[in-house]
C-alpha atoms as a PDB file:
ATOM      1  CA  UNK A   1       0.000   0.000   0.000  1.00  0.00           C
ATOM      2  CA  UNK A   2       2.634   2.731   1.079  1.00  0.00           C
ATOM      3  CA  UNK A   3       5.126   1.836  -2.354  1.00  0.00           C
ATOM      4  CA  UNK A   4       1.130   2.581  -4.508  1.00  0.00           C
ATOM      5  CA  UNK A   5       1.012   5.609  -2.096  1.00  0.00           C
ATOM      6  CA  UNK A   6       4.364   6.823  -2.757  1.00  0.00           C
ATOM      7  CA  UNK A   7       4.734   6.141  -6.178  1.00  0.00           C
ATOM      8  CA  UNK A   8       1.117   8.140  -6.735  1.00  0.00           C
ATOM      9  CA  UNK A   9       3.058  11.035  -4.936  1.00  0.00           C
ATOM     10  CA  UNK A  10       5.916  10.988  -7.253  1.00  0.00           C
ATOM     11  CA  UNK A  11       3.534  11.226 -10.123  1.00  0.00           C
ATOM     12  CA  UNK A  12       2.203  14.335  -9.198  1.00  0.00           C
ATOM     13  CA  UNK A  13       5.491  15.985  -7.993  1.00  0.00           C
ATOM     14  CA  UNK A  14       7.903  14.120 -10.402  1.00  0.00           C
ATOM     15  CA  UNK A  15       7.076  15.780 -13.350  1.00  0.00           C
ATOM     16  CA  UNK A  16       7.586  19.346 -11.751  1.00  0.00           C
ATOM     17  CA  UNK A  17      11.315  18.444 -10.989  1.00  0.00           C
ATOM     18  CA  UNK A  18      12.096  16.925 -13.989  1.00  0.00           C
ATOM     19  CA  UNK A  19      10.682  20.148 -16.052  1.00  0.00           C
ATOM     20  CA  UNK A  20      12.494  22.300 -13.386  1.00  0.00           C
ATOM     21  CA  UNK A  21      15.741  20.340 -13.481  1.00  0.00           C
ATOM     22  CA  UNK A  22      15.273  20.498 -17.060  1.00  0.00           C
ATOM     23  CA  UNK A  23      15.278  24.197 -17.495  1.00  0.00           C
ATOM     24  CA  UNK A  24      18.619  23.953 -14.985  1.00  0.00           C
ATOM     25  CA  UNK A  25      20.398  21.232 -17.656  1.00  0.00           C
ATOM     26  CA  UNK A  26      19.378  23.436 -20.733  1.00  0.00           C
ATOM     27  CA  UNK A  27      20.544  27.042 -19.393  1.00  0.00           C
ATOM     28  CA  UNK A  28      24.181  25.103 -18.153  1.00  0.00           C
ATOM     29  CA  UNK A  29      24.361  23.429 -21.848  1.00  0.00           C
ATOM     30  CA  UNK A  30      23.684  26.732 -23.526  1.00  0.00           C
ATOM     31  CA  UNK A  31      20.741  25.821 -24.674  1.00  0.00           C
ATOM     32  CA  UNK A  32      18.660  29.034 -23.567  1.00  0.00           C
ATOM     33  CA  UNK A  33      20.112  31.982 -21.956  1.00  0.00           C
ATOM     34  CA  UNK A  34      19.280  34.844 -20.110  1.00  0.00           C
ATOM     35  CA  UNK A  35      17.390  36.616 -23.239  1.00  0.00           C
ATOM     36  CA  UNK A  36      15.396  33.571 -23.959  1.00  0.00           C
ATOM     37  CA  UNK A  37      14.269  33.617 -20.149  1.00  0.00           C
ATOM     38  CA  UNK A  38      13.010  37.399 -20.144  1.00  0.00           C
ATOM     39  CA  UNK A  39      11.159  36.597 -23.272  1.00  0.00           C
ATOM     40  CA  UNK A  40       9.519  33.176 -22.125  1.00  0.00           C
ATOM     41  CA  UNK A  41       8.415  34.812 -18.291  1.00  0.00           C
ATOM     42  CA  UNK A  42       7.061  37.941 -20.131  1.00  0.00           C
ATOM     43  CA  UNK A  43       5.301  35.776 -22.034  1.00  0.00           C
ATOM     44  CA  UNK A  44       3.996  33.925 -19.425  1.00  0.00           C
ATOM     45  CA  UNK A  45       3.089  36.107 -16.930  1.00  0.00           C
ATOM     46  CA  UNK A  46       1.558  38.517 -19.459  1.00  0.00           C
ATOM     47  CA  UNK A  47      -0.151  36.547 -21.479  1.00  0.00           C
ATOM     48  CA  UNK A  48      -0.136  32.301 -21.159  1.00  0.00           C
ATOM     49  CA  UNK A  49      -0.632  32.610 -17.135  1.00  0.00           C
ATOM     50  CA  UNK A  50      -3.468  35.049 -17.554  1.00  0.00           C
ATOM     51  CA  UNK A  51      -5.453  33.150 -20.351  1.00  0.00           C
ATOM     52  CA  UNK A  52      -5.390  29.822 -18.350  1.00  0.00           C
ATOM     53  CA  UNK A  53      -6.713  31.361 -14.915  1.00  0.00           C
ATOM     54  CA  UNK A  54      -9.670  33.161 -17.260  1.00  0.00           C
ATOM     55  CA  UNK A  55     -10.337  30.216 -19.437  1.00  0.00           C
ATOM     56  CA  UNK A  56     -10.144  27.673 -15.790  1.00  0.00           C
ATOM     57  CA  UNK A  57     -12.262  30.662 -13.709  1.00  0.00           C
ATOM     58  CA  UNK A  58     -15.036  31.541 -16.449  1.00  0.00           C
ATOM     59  CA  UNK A  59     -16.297  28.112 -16.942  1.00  0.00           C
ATOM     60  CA  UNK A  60     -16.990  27.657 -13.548  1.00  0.00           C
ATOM     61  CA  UNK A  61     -20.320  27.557 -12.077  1.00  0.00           C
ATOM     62  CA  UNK A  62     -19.554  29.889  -9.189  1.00  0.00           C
ATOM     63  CA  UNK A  63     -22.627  28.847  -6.816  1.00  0.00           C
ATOM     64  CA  UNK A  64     -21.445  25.016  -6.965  1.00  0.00           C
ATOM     65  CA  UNK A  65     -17.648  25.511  -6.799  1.00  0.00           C
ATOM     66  CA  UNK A  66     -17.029  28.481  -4.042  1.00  0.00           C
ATOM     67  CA  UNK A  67     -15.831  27.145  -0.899  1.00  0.00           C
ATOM     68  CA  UNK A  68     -15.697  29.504   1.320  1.00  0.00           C
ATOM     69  CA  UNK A  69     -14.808  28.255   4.124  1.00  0.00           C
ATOM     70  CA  UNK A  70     -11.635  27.421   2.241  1.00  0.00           C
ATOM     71  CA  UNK A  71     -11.602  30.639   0.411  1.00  0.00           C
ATOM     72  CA  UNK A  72     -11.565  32.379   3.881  1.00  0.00           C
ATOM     73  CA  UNK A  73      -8.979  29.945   5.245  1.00  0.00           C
ATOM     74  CA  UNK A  74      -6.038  31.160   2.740  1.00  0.00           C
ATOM     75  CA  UNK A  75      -6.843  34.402   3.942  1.00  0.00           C
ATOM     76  CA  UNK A  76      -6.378  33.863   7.028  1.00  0.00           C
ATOM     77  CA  UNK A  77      -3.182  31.223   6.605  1.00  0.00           C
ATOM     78  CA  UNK A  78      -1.480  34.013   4.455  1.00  0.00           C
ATOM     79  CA  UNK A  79      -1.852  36.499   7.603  1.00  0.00           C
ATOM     80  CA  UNK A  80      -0.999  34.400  10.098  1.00  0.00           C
ATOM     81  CA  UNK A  81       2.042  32.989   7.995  1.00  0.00           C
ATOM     82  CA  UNK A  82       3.314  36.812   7.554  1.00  0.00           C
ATOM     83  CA  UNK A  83       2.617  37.205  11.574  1.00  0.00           C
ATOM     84  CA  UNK A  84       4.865  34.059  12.358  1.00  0.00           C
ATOM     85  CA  UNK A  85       7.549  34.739   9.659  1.00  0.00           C
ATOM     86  CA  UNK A  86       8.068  38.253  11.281  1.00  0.00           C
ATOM     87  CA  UNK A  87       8.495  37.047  14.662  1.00  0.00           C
ATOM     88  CA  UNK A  88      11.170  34.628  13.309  1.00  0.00           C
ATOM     89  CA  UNK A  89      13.065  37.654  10.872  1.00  0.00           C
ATOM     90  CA  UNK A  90      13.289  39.207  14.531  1.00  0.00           C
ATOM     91  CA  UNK A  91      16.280  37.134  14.883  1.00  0.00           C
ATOM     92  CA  UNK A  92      18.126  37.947  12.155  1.00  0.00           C
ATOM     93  CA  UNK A  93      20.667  40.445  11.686  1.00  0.00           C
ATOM     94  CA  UNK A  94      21.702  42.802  10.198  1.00  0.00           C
ATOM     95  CA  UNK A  95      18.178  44.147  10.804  1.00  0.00           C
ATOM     96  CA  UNK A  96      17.448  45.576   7.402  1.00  0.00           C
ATOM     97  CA  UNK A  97      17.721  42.012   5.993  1.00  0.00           C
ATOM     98  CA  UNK A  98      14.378  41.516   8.050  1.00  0.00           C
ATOM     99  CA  UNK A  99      11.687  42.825   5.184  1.00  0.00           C
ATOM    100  CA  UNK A 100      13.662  40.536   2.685  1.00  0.00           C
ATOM    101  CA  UNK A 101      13.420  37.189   5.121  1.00  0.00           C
ATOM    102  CA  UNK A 102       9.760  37.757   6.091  1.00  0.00           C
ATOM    103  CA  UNK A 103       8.443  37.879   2.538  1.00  0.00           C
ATOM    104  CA  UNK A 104      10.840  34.698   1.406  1.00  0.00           C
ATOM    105  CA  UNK A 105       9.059  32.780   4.484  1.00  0.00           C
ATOM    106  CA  UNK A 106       5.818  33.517   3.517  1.00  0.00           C
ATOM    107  CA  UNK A 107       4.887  34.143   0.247  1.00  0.00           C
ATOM    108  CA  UNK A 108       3.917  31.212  -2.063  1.00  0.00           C
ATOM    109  CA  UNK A 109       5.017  30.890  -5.900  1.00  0.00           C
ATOM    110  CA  UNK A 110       1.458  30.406  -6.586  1.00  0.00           C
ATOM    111  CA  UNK A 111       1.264  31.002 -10.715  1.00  0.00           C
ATOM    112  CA  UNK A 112       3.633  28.557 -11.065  1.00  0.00           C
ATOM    113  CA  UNK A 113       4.706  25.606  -9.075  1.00  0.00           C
ATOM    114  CA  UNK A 114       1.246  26.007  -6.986  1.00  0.00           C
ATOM    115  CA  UNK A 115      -1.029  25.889 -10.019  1.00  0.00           C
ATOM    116  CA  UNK A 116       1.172  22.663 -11.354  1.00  0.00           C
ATOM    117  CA  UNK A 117       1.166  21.099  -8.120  1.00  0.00           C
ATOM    118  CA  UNK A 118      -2.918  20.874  -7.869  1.00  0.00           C
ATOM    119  CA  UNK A 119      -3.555  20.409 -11.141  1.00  0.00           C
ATOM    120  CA  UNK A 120      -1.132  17.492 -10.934  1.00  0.00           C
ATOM    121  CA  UNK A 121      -2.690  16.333  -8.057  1.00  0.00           C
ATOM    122  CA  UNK A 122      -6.256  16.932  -8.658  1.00  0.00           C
ATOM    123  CA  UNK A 123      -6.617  17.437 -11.978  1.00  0.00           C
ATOM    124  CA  UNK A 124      -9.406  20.285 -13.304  1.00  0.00           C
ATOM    125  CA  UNK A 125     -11.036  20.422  -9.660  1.00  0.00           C
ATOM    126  CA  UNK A 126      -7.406  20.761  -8.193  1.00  0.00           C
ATOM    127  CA  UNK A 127      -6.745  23.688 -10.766  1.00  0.00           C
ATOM    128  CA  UNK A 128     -10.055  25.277 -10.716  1.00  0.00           C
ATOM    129  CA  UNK A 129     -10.001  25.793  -6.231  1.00  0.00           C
ATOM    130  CA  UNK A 130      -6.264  27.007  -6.508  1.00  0.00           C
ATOM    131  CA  UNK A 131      -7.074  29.464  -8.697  1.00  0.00           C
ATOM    132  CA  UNK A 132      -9.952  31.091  -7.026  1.00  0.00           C
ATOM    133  CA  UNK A 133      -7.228  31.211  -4.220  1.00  0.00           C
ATOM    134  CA  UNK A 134      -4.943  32.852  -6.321  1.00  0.00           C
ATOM    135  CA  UNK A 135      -7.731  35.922  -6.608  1.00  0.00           C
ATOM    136  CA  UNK A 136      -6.959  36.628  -2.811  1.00  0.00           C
ATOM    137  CA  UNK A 137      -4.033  35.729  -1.959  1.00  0.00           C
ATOM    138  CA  UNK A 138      -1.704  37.485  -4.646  1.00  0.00           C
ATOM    139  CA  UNK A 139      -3.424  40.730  -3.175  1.00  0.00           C
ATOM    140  CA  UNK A 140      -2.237  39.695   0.004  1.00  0.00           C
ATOM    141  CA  UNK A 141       1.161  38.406  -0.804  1.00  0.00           C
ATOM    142  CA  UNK A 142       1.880  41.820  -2.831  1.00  0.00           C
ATOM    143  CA  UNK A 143       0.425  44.347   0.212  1.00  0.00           C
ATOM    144  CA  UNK A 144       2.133  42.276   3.093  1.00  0.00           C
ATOM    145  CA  UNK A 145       5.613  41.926   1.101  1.00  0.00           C
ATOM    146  CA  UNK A 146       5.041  46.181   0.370  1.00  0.00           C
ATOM    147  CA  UNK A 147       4.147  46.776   3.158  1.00  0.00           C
ATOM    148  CA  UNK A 148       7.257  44.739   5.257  1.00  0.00           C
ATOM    149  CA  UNK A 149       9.907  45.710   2.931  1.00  0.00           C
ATOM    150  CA  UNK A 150       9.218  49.198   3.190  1.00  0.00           C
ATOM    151  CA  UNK A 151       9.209  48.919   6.895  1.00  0.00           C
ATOM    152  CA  UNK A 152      12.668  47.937   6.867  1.00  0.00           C
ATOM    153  CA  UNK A 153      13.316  50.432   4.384  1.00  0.00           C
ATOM    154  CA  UNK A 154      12.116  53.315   7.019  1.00  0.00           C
ATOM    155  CA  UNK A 155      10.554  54.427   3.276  1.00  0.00           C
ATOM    156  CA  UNK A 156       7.200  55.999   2.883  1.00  0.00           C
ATOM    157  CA  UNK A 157       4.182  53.710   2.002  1.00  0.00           C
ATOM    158  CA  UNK A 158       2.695  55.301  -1.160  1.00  0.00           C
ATOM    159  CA  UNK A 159      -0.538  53.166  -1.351  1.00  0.00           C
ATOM    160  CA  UNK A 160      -2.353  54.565  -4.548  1.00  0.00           C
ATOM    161  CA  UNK A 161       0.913  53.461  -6.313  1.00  0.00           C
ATOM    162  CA  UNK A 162       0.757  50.349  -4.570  1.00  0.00           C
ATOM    163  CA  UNK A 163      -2.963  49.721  -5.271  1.00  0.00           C
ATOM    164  CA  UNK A 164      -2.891  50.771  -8.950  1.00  0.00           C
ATOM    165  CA  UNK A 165      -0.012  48.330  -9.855  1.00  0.00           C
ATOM    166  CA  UNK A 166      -1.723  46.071  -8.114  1.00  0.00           C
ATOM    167  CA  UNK A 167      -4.753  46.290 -10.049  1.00  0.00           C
ATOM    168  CA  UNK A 168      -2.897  46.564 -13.013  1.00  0.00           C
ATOM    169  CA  UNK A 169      -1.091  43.336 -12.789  1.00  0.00           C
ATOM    170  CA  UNK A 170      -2.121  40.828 -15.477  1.00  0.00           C
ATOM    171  CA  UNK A 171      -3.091  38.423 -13.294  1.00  0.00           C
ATOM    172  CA  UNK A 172      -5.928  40.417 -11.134  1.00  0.00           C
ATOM    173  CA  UNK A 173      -6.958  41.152 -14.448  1.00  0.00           C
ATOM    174  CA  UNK A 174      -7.443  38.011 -15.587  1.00  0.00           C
ATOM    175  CA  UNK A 175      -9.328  36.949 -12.435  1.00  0.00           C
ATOM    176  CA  UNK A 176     -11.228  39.840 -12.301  1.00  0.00           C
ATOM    177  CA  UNK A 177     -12.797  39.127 -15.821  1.00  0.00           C
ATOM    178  CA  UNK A 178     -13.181  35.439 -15.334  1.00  0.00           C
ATOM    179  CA  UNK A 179     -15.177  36.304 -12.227  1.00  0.00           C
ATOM    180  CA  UNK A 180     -17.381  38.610 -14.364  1.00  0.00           C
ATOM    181  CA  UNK A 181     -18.211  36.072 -17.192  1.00  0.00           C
ATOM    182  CA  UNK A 182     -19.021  33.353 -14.696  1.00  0.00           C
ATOM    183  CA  UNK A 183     -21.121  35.329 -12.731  1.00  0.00           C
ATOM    184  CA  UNK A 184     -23.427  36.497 -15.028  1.00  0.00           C
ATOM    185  CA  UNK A 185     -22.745  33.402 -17.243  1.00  0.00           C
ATOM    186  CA  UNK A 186     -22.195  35.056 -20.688  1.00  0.00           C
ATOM    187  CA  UNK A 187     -20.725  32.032 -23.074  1.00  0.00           C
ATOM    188  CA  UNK A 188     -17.416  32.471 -24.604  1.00  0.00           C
ATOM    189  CA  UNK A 189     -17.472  31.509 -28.401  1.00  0.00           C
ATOM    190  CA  UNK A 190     -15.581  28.244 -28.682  1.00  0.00           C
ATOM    191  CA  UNK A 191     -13.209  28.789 -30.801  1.00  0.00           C
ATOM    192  CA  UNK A 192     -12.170  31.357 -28.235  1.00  0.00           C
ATOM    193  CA  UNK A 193     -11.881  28.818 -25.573  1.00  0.00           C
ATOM    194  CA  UNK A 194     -10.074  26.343 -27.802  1.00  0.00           C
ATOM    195  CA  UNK A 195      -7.387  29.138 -28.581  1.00  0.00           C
ATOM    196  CA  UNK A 196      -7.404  29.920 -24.910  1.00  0.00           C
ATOM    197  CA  UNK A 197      -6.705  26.243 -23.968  1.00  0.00           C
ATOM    198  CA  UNK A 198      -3.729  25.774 -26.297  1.00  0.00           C
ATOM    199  CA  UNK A 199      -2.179  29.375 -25.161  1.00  0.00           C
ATOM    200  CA  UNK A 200      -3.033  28.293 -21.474  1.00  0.00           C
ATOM    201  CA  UNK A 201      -1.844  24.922 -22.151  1.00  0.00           C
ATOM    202  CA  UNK A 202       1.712  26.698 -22.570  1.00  0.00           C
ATOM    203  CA  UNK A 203       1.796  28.715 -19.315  1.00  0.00           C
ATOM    204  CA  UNK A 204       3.220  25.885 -16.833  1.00  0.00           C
ATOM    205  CA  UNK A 205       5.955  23.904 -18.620  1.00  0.00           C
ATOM    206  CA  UNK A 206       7.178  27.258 -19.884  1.00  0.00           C
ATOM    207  CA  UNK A 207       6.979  28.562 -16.696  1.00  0.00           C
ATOM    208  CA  UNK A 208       8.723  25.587 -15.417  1.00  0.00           C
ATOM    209  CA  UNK A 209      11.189  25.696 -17.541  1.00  0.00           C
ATOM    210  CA  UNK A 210      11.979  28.952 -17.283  1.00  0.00           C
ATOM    211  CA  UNK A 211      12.468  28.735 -13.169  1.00  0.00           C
ATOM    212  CA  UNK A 212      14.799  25.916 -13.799  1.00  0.00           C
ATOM    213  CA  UNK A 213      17.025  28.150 -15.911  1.00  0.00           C
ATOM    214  CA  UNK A 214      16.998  30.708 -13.785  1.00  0.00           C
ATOM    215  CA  UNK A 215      18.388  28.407 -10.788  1.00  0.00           C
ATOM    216  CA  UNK A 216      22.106  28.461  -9.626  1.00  0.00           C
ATOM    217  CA  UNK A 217      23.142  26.006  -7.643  1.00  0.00           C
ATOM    218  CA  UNK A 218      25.970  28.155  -6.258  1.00  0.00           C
ATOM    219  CA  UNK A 219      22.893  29.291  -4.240  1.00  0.00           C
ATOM    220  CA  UNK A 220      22.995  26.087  -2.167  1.00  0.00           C
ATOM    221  CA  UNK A 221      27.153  27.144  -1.541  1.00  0.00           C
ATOM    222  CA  UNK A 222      26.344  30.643  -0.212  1.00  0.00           C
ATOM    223  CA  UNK A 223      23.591  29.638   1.656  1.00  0.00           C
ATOM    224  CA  UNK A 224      23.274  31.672   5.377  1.00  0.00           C
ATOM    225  CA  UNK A 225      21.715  31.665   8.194  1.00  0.00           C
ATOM    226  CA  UNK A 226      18.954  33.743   7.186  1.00  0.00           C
ATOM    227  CA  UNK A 227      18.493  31.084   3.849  1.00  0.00           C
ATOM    228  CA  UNK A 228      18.152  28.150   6.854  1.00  0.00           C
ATOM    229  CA  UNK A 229      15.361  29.980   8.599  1.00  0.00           C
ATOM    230  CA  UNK A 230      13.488  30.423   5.571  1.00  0.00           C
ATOM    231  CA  UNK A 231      14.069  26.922   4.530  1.00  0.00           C
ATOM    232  CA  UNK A 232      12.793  25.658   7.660  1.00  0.00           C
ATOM    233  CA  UNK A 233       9.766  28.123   7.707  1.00  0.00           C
ATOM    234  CA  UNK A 234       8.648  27.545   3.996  1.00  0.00           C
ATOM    235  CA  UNK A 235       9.319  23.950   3.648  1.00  0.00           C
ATOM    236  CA  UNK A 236       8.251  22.301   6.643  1.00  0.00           C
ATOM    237  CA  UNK A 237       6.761  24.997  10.085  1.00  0.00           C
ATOM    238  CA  UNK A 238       4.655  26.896   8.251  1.00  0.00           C
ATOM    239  CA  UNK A 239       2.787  24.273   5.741  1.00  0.00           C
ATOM    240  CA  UNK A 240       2.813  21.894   8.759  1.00  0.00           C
ATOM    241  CA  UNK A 241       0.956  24.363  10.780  1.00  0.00           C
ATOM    242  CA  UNK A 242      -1.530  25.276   8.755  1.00  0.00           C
ATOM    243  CA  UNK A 243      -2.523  21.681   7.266  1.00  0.00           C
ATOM    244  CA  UNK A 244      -2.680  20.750  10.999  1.00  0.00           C
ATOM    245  CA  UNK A 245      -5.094  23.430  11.794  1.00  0.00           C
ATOM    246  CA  UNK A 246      -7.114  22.972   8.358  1.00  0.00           C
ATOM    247  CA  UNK A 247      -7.190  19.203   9.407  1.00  0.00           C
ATOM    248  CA  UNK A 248      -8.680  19.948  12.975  1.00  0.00           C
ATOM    249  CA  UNK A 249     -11.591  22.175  11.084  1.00  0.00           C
ATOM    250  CA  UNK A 250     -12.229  19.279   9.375  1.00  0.00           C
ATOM    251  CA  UNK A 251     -10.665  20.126   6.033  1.00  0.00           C
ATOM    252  CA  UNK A 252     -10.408  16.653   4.050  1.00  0.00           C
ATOM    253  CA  UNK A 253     -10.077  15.782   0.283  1.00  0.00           C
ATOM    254  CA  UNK A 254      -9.200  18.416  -2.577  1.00  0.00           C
ATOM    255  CA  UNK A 255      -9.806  21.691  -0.463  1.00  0.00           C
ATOM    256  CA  UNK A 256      -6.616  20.191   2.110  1.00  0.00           C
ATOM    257  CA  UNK A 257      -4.573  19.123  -0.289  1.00  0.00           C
ATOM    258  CA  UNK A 258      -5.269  22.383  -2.378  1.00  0.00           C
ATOM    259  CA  UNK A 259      -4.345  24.400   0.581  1.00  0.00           C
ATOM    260  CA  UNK A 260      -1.164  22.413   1.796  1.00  0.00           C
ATOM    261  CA  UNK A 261       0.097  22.645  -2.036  1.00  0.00           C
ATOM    262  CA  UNK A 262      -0.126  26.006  -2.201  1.00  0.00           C
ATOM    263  CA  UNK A 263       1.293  27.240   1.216  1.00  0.00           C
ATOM    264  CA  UNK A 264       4.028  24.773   0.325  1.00  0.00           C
ATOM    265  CA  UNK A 265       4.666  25.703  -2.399  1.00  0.00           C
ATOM    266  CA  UNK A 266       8.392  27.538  -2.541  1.00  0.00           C
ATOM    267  CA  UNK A 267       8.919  31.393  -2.427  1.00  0.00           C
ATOM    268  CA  UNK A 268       7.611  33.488  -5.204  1.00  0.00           C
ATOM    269  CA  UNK A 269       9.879  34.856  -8.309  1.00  0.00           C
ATOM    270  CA  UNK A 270       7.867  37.706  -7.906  1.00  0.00           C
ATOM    271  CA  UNK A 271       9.586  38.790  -4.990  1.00  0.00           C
ATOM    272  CA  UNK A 272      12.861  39.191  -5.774  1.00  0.00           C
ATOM    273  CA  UNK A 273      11.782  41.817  -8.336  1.00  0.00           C
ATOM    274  CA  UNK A 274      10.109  43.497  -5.699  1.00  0.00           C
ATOM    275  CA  UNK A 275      13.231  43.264  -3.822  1.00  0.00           C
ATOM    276  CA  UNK A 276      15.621  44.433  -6.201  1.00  0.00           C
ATOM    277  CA  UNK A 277      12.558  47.700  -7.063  1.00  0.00           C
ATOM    278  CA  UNK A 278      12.733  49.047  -3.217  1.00  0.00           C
ATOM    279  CA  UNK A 279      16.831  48.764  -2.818  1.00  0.00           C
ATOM    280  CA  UNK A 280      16.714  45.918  -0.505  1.00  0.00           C
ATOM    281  CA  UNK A 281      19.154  42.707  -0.343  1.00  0.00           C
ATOM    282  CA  UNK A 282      18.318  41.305  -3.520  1.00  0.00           C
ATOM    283  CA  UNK A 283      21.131  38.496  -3.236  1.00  0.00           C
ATOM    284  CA  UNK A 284      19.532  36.858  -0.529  1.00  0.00           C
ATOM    285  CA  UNK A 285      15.928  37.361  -2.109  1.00  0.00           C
ATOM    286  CA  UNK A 286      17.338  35.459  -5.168  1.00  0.00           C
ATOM    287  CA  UNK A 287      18.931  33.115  -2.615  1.00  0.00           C
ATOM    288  CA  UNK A 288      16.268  32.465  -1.230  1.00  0.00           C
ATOM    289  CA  UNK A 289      14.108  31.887  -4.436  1.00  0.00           C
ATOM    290  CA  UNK A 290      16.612  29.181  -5.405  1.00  0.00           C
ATOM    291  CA  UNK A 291      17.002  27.580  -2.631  1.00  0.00           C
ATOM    292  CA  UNK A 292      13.504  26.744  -1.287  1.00  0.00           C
ATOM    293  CA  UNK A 293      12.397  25.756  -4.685  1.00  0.00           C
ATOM    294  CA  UNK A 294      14.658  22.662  -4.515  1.00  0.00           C
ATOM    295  CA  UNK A 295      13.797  21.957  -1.214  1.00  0.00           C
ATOM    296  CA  UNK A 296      10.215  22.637  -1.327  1.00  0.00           C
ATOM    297  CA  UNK A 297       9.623  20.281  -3.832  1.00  0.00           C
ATOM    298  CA  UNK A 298      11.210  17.408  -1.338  1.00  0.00           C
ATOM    299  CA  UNK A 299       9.092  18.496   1.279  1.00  0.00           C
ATOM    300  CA  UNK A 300       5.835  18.898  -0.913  1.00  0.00           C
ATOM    301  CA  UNK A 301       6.411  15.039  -1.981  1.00  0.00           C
ATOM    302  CA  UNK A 302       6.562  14.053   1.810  1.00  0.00           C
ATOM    303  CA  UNK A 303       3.935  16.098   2.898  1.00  0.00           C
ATOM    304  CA  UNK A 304       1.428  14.920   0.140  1.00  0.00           C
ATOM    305  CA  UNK A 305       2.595  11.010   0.932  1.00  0.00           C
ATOM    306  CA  UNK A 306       1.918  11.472   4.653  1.00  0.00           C
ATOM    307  CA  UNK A 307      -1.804  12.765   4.204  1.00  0.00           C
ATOM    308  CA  UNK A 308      -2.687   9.799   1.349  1.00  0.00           C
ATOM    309  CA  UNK A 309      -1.255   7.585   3.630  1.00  0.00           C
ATOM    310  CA  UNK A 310      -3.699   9.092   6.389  1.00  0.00           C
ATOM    311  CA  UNK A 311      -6.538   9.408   3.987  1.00  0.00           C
ATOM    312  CA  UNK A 312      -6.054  13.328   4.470  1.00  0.00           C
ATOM    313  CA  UNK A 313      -6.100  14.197   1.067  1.00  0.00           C
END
């Protein structure tokens, strides 16, 4: 039983290596470089990533598919993640490293190895509940990371800047819409969706590939302190936590395993950009981008094993 177990685990978190390890063999061989990956994660973020949350979100019948009890759960995971990762950054010197560790710890790469990691796991379902998550919790993510950074910055919050970016990122937008067209169920022509499906169909393995060629392993060399705690928060307290406390609520099935995926998931690209944008330590940021993507993955395949074995998830 626990060899079936395991090697259904592997199945949904093999693939994601391999693709990521693959992106890592290709950009060491020569095979793409730096100017393919700007192109490819423009082109995903902007375009591929955006089309498959619209074309997954408008075809779903919002009164059958909305948990929110789940839906309210991220919410409240994502603040109480930020809340424990601070407390932990209070450690760690020097202090204006702080912003930098906090956001590492806590925020998710949902867009990319999330969304692979449910769909994997729970196919269309899987997809569909992580992103409705996504809706919330990359508003979250982006006002908790501005909002921390800048407080280690000692720099002014500007919050109509922060709000209109927001608002304007591709993503929200896509969401945004989706929501619209399922709500008031207006029908997409079909050979809209089926041109949607094939650019959406893109958005993960490029993405995928893309984060593997923009890994160094010299990252695991120069790894510090600060890169430990984060690895120890992302990978294993933090998910741990909050699937314990999603279990004793009575969470079960696709909604637990959605929300242990996605909290597990390893720290967003996103937020070395933001990083490098407000002057902080964007070294460690891209440090710590590297690094908890290898390990998360580990720890996402043990994690998922231990609640099939359990009957979790």
């Amino acid at each position: 039983m626990y060899l079936s177990i395991l090697s259904d685990t592997l199945i949904v978190t093999g693939p994601i290596f391999l693709i990521v390890l693959l992106g890592l063999v290709l950009r060491r061989i020569g095979f793409i470089d730096d100017h393919f990956n700007q192109i490819a994660s423009r082109l995903v973020f902007s375009i591929c990533l955006p089309v498959l949350l619209f074309t997954t979100i408008s075809q779903i019948d919002l009164n059958n598919t909305i948990n929110f009890p789940v839906f309210y759960f991220s919410l409240a995971g994502a603040v109480l993640t930020f809340a424990l990762s601070w407390f932990a950054a209070t450690f760690v010197e020097p202090r204006v490293d702080r912003g930098v560790v906090v956001q590492g710890a806590f925020r998710s790469n949902l867009g990319v190895i999330g969304l692979a990691l449910c769909a994997n796991a729970y196919g269309a379902a899987g997809l569909a509940l992580a992103s409705l998550l996504m809706a919330s919790l990359t508003v979250s993510y982006n006002i908790l990371s501005v909002f921390i950074l800048s407080f280690y910055a000692n720099t002014d919050l500007d919050w109509t800047k922060i709000f209109v970016d927001i608002l304007k990122n591709p993503l929200i937008i896509a969401i945004a819409l989706a929501f619209v067209v399922a709500f008031f169920g207006i029908q997409i022509p079909g050979i809209l969706l089926s041109a949607g499906d094939y650019i959406g169909s893109m958005a993960l393995p490029l993405a995928l590939l893309g984060t593997g060629a923009g890994m160094s392993l010299r990252a695991l060399r120069d790894s510090s302190q600060a890169t430990a705690l984060v690895i120890g928060l992302k990978a294993l307290l933090l998910p741990g936590l909050l699937t314990m406390a999603a279990i004793q609520l009575g969470f079960r099935g696709t909604d637990l395993g959605v929300l242990f995926l996605l909290f597990v998931s390893p720290t967003a690209t996103a937020s070395y950009a933001m990083v490098k944008a407000m002057g902080a330590n964007d070294v460690l940021a891209a440090n710590l981008v590297m690094t908890t993507t290898l390990v998360c993955i580990l720890s996402c395949s043990l994690g998922l094993f231990f609640l099939k074995v359990f009957n979790f998830a």
